[in-house]
Every structure is written in C-alpha cells, then in structure tokens.
C-alpha atoms as a PDB file:
ATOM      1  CA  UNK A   1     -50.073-100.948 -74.530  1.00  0.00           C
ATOM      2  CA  UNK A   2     -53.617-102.262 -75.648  1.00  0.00           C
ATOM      3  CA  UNK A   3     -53.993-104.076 -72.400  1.00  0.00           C
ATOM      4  CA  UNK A   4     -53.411-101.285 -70.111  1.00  0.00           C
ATOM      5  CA  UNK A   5     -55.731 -99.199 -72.468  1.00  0.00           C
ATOM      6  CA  UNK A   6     -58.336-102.111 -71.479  1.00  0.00           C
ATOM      7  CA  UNK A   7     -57.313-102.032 -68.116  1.00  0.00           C
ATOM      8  CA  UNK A   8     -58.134 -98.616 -67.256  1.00  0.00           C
ATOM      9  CA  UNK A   9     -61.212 -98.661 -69.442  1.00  0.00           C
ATOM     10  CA  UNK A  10     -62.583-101.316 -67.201  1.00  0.00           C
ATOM     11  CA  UNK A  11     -61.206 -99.424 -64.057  1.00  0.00           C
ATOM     12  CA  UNK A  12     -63.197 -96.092 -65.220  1.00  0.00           C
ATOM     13  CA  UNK A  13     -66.239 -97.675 -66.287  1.00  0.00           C
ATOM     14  CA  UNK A  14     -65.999 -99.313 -62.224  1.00  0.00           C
ATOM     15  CA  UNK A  15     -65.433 -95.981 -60.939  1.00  0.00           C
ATOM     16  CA  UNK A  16     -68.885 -94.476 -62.589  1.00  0.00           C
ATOM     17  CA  UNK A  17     -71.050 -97.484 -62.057  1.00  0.00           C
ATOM     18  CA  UNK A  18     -69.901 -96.986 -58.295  1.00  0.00           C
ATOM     19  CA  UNK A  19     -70.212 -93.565 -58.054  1.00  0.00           C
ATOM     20  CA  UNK A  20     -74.196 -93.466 -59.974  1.00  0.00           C
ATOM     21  CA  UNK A  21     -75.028 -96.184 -57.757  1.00  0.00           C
ATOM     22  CA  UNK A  22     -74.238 -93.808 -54.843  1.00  0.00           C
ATOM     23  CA  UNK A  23     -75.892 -90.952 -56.457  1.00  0.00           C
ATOM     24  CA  UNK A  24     -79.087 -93.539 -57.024  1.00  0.00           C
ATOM     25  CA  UNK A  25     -79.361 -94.589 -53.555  1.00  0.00           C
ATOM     26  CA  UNK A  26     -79.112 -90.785 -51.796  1.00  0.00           C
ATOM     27  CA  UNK A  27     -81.847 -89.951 -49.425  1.00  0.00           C
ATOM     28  CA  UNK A  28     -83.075 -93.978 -49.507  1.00  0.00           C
ATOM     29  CA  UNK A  29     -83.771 -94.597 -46.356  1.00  0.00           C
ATOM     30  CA  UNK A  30     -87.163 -95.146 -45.874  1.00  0.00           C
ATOM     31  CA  UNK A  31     -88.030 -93.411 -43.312  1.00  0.00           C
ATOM     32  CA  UNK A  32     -86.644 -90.373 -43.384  1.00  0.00           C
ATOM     33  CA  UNK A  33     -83.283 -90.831 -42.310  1.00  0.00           C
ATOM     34  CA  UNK A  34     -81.341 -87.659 -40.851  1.00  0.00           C
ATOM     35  CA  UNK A  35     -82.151 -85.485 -44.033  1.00  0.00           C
ATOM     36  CA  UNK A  36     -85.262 -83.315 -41.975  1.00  0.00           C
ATOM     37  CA  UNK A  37     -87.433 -85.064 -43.249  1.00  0.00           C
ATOM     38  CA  UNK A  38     -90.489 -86.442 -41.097  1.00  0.00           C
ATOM     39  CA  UNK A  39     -90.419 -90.034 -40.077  1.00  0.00           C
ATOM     40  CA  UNK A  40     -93.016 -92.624 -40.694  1.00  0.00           C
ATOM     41  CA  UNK A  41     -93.709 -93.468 -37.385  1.00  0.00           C
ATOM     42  CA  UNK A  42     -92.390 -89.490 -35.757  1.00  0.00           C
ATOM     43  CA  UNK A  43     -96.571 -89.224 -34.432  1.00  0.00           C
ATOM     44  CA  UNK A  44     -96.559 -92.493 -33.470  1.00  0.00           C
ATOM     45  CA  UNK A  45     -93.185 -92.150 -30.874  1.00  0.00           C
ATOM     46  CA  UNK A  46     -94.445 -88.337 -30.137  1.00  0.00           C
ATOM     47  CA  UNK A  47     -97.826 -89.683 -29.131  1.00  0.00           C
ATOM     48  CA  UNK A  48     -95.549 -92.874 -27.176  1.00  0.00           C
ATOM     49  CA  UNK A  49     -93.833 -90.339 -25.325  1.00  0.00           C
ATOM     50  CA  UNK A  50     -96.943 -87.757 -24.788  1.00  0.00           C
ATOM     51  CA  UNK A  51     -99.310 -91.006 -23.106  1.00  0.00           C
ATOM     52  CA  UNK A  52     -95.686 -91.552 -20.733  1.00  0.00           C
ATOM     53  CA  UNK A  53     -94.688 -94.811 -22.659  1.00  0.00           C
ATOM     54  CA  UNK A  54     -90.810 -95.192 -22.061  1.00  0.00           C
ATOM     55  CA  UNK A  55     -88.259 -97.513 -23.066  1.00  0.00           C
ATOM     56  CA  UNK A  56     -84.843 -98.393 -20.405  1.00  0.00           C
ATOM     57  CA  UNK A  57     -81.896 -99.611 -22.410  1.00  0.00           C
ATOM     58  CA  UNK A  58     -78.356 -99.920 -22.879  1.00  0.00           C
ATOM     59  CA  UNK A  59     -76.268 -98.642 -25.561  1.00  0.00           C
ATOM     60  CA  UNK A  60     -74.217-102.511 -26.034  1.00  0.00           C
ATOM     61  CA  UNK A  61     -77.675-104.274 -26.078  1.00  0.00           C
ATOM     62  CA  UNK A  62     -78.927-105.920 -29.462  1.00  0.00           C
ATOM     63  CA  UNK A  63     -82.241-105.813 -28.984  1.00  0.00           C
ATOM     64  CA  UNK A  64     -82.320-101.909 -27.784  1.00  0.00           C
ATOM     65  CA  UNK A  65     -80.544-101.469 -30.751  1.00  0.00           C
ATOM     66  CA  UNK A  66     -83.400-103.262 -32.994  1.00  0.00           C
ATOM     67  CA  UNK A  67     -86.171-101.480 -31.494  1.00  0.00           C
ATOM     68  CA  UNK A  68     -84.510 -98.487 -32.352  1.00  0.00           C
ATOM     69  CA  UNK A  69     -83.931 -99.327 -35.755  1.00  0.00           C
ATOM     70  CA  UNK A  70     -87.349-100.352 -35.849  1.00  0.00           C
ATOM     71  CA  UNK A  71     -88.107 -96.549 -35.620  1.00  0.00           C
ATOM     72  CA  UNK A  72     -85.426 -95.156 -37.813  1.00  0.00           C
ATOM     73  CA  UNK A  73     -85.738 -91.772 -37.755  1.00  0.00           C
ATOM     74  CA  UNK A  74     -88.398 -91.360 -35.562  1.00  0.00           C
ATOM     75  CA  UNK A  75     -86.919 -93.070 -32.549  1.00  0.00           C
ATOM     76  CA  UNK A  76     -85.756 -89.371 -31.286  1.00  0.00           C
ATOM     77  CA  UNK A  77     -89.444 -88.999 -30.005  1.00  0.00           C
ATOM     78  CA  UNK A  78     -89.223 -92.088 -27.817  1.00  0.00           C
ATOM     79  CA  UNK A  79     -88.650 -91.234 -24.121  1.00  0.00           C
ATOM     80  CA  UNK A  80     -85.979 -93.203 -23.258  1.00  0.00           C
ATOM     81  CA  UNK A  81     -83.487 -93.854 -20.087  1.00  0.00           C
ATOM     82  CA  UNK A  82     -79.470 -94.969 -20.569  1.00  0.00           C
ATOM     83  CA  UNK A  83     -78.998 -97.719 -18.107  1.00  0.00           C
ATOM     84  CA  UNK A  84     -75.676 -98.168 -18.509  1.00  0.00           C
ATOM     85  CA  UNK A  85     -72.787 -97.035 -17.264  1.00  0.00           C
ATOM     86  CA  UNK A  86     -69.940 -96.227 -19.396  1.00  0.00           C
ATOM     87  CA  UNK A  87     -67.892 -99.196 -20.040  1.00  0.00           C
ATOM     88  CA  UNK A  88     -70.782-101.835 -18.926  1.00  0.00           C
ATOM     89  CA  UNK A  89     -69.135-100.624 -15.469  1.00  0.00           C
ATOM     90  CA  UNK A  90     -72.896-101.468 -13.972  1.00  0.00           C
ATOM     91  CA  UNK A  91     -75.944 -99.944 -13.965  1.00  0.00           C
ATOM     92  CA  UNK A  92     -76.908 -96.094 -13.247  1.00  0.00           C
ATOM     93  CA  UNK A  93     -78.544 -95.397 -10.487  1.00  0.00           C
ATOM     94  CA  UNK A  94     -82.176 -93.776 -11.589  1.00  0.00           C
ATOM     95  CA  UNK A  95     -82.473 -98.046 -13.325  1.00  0.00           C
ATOM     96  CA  UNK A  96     -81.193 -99.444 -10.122  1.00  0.00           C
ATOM     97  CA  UNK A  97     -83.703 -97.551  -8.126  1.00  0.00           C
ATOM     98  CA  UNK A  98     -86.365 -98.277 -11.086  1.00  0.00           C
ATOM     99  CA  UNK A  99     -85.579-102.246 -10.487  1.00  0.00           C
ATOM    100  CA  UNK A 100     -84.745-102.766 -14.102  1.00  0.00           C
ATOM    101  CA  UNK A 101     -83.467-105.766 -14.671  1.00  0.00           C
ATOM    102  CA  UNK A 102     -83.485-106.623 -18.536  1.00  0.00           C
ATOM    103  CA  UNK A 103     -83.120-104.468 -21.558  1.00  0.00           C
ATOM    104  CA  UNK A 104     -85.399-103.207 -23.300  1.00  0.00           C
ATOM    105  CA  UNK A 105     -87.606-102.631 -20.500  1.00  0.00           C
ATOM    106  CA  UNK A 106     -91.144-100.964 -21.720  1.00  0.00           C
ATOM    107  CA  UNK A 107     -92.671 -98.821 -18.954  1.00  0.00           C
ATOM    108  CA  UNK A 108     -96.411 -97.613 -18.943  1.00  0.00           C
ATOM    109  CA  UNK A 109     -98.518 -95.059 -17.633  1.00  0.00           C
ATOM    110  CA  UNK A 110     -99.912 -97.187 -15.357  1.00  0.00           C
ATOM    111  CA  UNK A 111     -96.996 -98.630 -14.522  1.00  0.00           C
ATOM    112  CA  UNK A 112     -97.043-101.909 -16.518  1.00  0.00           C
ATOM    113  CA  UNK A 113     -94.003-102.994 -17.627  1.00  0.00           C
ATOM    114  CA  UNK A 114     -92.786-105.080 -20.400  1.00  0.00           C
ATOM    115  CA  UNK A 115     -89.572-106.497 -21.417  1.00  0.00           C
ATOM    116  CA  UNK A 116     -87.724-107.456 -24.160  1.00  0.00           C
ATOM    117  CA  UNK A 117     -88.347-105.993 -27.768  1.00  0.00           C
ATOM    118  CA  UNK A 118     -91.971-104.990 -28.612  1.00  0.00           C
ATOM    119  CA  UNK A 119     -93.333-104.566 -32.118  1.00  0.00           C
ATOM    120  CA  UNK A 120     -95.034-101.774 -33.254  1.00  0.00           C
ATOM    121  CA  UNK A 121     -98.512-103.443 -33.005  1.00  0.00           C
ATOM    122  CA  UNK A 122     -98.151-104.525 -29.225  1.00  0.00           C
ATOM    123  CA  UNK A 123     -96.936-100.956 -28.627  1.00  0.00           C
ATOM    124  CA  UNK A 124     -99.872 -99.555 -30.283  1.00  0.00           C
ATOM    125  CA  UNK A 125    -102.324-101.831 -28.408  1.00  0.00           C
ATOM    126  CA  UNK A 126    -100.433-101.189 -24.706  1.00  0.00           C
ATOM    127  CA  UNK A 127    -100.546 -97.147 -25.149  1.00  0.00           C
ATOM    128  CA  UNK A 128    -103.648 -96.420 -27.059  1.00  0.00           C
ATOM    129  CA  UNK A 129    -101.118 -94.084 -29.940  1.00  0.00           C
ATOM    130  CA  UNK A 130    -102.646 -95.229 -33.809  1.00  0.00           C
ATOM    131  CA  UNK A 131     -99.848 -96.146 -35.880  1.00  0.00           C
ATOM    132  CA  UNK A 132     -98.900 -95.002 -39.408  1.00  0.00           C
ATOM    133  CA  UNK A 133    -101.204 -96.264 -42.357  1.00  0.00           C
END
C-alpha cells in the first residue's frame, strides 16, 4: 500500500510541474504570436509590402517556411503569391506567367529579383524599410 501511496505522489507532483510549466510559458513567443499583440518586425513587413517588395512561395518548401518563421507574427504583412498548386500538381498560372522558377523568389519594385531565403538585413538594404531596434 506504501508504494502505490509513493506512486501516485510522484504521478501528482508530474502532473503540476507539467501543468505550471505550461502556465509559465503562455504568451512566450517572442514576437507576438497570435495573441493581438503587435509583432516585432509588423512595420517592417507593412513598410515591405507598402514599397511593393513581394515574396513567391510554396506551401511544401523549407525555406518559404523559414522566412516566414523568420517573421513570426508579422509575416501577415508580407505580400506574398502561392505558387503551388494543390498537391505539388505544378505551378499556378499568375508564377508560370511571372517565370518563377525557385522558391522563395523576392520581387522588387523595380523589378529585381532575388531568390532563395533573404535575411532581414539584405531585405532592409534591397527595399529601403528600417528594421526594428
């Protein structure tokens, strides 16, 4: 009987350390997460998307998928373009007709175009938008 005692001592004491480690890390994710709260870098994409910076990607790519982790929260401000069709079936017609050929593709206002993932600095320097202090 003392051992099951023990046992579900240990078990409860599991349960809370779980559960205020859950309670601890709430609202931790840096940058805003989907709680309302602003971004760090929500300027930074509006002013991306303002100067007509955009980004082509697919939703299976890796590296799409870092650069727009690399925003967190923010990454809603980015223009951006779905290239791909459901199922990897090919490529939608607007990239077709845009010649992308690799994801992420950066687009310009003056039509420069850069591809593969770009950090925050290079996107700063290529668009003239200030980023976060």
């Amino acid at each position: 009987m003392g051992s099951t005692k023990t046992v579900l001592l240990v078990l409860l004491a599991a349960v809370v350390a779980v559960a205020a480690a859950a309670v601890l890390n709430m609202g931790r994710s840096g940058d805003g997460g989907d709680d309302g709260l602003p971004g760090r870098y929500d300027a930074f994409a509006k002013c991306l998307s303002d100067a007509g910076v955009k980004m082509y990607g697919a939703y299976w790519c890796p590296h799409c998928k870092n650069q727009k982790d690399a925003f967190g929260s923010s990454w809603k401000f980015v223009d951006s373009v779905e290239c791909s069709l459901p199922n990897r079936a090919g490529q939608t017609e607007l990239c077709s007709k845009e010649g992308i050929k690799g994801y992420p593709t950066w687009e310009f206002k003056d039509g420069e175009r850069a591809e593969g993932k770009l950090s925050m600095q290079q996107l700063s320097a290529k668009s003239g938008c200030s980023l976060p202090e």
